[in-house]
Protein backbone atom coordinates (compact mmCIF):
# COMPACT_ATOMS: atom_id res chain seq x y z
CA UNK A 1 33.09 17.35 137.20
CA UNK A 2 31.31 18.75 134.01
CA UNK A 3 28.12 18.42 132.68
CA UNK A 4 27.72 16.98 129.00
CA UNK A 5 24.75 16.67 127.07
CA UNK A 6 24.13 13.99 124.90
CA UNK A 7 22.24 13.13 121.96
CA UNK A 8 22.13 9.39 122.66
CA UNK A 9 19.25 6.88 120.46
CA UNK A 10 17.28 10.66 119.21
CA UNK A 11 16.98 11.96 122.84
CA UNK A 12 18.94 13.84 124.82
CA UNK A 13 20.60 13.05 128.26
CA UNK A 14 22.38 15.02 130.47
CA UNK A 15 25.69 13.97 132.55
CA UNK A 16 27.50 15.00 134.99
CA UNK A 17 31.09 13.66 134.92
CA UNK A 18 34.75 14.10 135.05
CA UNK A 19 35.76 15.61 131.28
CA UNK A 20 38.22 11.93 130.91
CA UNK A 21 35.06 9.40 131.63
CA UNK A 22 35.18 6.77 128.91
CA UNK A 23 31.76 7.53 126.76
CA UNK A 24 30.58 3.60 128.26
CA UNK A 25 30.83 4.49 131.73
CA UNK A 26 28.63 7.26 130.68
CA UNK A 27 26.19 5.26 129.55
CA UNK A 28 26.38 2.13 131.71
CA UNK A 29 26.54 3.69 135.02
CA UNK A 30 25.35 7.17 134.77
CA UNK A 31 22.24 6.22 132.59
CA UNK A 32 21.45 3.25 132.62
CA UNK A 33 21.79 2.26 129.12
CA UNK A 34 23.89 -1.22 129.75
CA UNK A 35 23.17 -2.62 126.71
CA UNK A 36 26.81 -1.85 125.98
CA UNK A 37 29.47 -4.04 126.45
CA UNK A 38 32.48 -3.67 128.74
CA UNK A 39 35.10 -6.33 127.13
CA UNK A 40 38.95 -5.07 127.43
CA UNK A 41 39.32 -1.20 128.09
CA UNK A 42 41.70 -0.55 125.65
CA UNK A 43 39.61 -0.98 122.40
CA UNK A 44 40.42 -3.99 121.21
CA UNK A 45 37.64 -6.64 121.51
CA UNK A 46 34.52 -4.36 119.97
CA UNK A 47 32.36 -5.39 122.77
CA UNK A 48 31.62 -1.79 123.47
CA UNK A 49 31.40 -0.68 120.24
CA UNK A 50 28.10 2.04 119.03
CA UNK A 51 27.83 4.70 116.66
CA UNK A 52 29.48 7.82 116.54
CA UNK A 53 27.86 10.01 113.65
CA UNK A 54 27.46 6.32 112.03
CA UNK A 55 30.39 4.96 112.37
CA UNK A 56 31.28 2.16 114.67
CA UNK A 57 33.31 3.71 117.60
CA UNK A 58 35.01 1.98 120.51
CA UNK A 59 33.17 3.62 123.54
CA UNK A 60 35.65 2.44 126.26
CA UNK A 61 38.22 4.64 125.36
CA UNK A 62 36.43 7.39 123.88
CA UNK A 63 36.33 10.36 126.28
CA UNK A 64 32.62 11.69 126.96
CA UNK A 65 34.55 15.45 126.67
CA UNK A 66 35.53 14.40 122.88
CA UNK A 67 32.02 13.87 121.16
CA UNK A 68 30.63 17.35 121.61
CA UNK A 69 27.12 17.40 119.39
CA UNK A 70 27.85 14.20 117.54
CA UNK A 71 24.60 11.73 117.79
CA UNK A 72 25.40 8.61 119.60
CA UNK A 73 23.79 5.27 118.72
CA UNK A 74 24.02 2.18 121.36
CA UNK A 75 22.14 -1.39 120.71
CA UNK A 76 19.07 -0.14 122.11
CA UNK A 77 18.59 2.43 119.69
CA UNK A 78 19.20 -0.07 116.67
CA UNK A 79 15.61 -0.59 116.93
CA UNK A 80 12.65 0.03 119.38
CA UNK A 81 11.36 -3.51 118.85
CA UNK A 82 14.31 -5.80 118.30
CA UNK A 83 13.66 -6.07 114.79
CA UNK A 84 16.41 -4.66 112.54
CA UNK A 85 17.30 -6.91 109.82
CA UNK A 86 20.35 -7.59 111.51
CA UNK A 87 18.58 -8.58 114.51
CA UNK A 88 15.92 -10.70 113.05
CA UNK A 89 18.86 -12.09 110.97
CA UNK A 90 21.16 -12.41 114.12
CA UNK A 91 18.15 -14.83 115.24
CA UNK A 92 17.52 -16.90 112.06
CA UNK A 93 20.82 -17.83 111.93
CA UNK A 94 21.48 -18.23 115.36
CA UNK A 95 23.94 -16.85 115.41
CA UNK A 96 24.49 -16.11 119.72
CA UNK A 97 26.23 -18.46 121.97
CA UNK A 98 27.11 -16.40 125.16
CA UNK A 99 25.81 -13.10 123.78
CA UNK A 100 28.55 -10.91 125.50
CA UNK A 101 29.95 -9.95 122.05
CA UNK A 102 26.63 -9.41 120.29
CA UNK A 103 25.86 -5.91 121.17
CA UNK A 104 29.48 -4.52 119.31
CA UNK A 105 29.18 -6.92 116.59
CA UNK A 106 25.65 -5.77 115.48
CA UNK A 107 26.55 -2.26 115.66
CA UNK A 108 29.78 -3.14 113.83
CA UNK A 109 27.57 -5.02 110.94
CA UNK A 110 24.93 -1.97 111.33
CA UNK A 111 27.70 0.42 110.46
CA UNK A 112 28.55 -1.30 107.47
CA UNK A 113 25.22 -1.88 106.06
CA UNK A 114 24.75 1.84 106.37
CA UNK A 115 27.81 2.10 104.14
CA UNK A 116 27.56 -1.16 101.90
CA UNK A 117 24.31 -2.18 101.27
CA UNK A 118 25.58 -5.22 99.45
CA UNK A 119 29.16 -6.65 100.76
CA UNK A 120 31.21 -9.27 99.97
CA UNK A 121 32.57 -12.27 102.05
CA UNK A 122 35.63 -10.30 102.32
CA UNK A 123 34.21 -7.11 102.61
CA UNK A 124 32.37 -8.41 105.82
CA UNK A 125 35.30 -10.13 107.53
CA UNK A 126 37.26 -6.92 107.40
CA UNK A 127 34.70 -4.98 108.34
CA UNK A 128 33.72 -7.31 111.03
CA UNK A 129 37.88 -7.60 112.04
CA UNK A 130 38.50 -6.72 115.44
CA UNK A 131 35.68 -7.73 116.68
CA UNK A 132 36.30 -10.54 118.94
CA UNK A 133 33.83 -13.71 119.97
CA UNK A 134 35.64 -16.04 121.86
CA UNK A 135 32.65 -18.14 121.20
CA UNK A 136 34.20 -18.39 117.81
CA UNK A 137 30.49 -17.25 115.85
CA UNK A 138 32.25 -15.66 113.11
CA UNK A 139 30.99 -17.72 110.09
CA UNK A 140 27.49 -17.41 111.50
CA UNK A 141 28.26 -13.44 112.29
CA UNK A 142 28.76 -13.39 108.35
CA UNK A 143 25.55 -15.22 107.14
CA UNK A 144 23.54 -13.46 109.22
CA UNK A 145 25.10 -9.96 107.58
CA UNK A 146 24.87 -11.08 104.07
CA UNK A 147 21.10 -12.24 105.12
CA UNK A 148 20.10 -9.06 106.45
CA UNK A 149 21.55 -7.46 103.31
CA UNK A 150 19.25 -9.17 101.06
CA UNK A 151 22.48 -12.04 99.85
């Protein structure tokens, strides 16, 4: 065991954990921020995806021992109140069915916003590629990004 501390959603939590803990374990069961997805384990689904530095990072496979001082972002520190523009845009255009997928796929579309204020059709899909919803939202999942962008 080790003891990591985190800048998670602009505070800082403390850990104590085995060096190899996947960075979603970290949160989910050590504290308590479960807004975080578990999907597949091996990084393919986006379901635990948050923000590493900014950019959307698969948290399932990402050992806690790799992120040293980077800042973390999960879906609960997208926004105190719920009401990101992807959020409030993620609710206009209904875009939920089950919701399991919703948390990686806003912090997917967050990461891009921060990067391209403005994208294209195209520039959404393959941003948004990878991210799986085996409810099949993905046309919704793409007005609801070009909405909150102002499109």
């Amino acid at each position: 065991m080790a003891t990591f501390t985190l800048q998670i959603n602009n505070r800082e939590y403390t850990a104590e954990v085995a060096p190899d803990t996947p960075l979603l374990w970290v949160l989910r069961d050590h504290l308590g921020l479960v807004g975080t997805k578990y999907g597949c384990g091996i990084a393919v689904c986006g379901s635990c995806t948050v923000h590493l530095n900014g950019e959307a990072t698969r948290s399932c496979v990402l050992p806690v021992s790799a992120i040293g001082s980077a800042k973390i972002t999960t879906i609960e520190g997208l926004s105190e109140k719920g009401d990101h523009p992807l959020q409030q845009a993620w609710h206009e255009v209904d875009v939920p069915q089950c919701g399991y997928c919703q948390a990686g796929q806003l912090m997917t579309a967050a990461a891009l916003l921060a990067r391209n204020s403005k994208p294209s059709d195209r520039e959404i899909e393959e941003a948004m590629t990878g991210n799986l919803c085996r409810c099949g939202t993905y046309h919704r999942i793409r007005d609801a990004v070009k909405l909150a962008s102002g499109q």
